[in-house]
C-alpha atoms as a PDB file:
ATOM      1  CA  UNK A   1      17.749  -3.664 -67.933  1.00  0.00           C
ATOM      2  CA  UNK A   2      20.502  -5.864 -66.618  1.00  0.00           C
ATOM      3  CA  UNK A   3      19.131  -9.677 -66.332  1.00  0.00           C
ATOM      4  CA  UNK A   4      20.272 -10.884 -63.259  1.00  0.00           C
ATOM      5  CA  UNK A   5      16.070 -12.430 -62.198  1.00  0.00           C
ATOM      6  CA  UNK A   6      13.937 -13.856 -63.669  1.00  0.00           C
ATOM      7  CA  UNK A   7      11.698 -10.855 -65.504  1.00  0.00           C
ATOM      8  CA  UNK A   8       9.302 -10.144 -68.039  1.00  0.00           C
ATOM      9  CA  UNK A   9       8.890  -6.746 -69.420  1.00  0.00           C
ATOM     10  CA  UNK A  10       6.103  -6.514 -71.820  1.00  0.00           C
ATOM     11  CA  UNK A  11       3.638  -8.856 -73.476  1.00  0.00           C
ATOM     12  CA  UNK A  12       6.558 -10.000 -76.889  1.00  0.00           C
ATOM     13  CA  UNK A  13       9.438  -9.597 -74.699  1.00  0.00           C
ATOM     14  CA  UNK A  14      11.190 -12.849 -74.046  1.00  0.00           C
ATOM     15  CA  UNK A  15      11.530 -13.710 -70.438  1.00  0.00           C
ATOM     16  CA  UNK A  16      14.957 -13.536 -69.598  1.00  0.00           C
ATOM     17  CA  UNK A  17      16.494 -16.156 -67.013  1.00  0.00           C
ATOM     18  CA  UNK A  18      19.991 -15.613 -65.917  1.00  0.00           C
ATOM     19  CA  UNK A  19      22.130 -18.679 -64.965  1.00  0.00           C
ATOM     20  CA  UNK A  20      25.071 -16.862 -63.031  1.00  0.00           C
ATOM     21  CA  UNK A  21      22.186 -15.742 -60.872  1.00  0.00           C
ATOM     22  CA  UNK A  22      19.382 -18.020 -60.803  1.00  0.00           C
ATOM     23  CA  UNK A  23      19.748 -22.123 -60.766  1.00  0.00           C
ATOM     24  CA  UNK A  24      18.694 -24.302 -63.909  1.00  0.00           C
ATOM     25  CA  UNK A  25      16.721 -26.155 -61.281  1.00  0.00           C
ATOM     26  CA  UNK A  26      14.488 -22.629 -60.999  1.00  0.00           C
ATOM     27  CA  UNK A  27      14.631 -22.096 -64.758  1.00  0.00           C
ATOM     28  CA  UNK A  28      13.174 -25.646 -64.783  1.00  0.00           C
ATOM     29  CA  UNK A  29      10.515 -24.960 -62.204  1.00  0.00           C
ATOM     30  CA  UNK A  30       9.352 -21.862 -64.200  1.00  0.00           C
ATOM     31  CA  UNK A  31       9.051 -23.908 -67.479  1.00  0.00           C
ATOM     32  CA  UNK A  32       6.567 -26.370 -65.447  1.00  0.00           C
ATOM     33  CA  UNK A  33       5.155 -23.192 -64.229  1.00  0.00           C
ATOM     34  CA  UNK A  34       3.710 -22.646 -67.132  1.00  0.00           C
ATOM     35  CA  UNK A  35      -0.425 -22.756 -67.643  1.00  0.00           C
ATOM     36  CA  UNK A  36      -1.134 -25.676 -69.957  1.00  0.00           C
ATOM     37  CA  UNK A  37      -2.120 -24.192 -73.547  1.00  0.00           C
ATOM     38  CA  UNK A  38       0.505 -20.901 -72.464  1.00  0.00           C
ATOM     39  CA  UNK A  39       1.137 -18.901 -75.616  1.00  0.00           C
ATOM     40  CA  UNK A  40       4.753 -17.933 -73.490  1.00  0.00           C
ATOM     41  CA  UNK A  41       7.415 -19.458 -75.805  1.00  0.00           C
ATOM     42  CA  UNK A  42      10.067 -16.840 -75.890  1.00  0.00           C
ATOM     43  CA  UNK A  43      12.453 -17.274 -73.656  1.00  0.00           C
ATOM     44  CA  UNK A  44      16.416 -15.857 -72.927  1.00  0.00           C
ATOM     45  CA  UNK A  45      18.643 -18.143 -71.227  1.00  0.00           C
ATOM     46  CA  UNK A  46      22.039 -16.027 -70.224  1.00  0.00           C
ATOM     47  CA  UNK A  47      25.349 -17.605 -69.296  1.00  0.00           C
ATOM     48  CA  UNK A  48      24.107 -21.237 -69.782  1.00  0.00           C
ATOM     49  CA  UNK A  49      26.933 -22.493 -68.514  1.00  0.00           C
ATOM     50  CA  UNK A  50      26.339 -20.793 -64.981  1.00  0.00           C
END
């Protein structure tokens, strides 16, 4: 599956957050996203560099 969103595809799969598509701005807002005590910790940042 290419990466180009923000996806999720199982339960263990890291979500995967693609910065030539996406802004770090969103990738921020989906880290504060996050339910306090959220057992989501893996996490696949592609082309950090945008």
């Amino acid at each position: 599956m290419p990466a180009t969103t923000l996806s999720k595809t199982a339960a263990h799969d890291p979500r995967v957050f693609d910065l030539d598509q996406l802004s770090l701005r969103e990738l921020n807002q989906a880290l504060h996203n996050l339910a306090p005590g959220s057992n989501e910790t893996a996490w696949e940042v592609l082309n950090p560099k945008g």
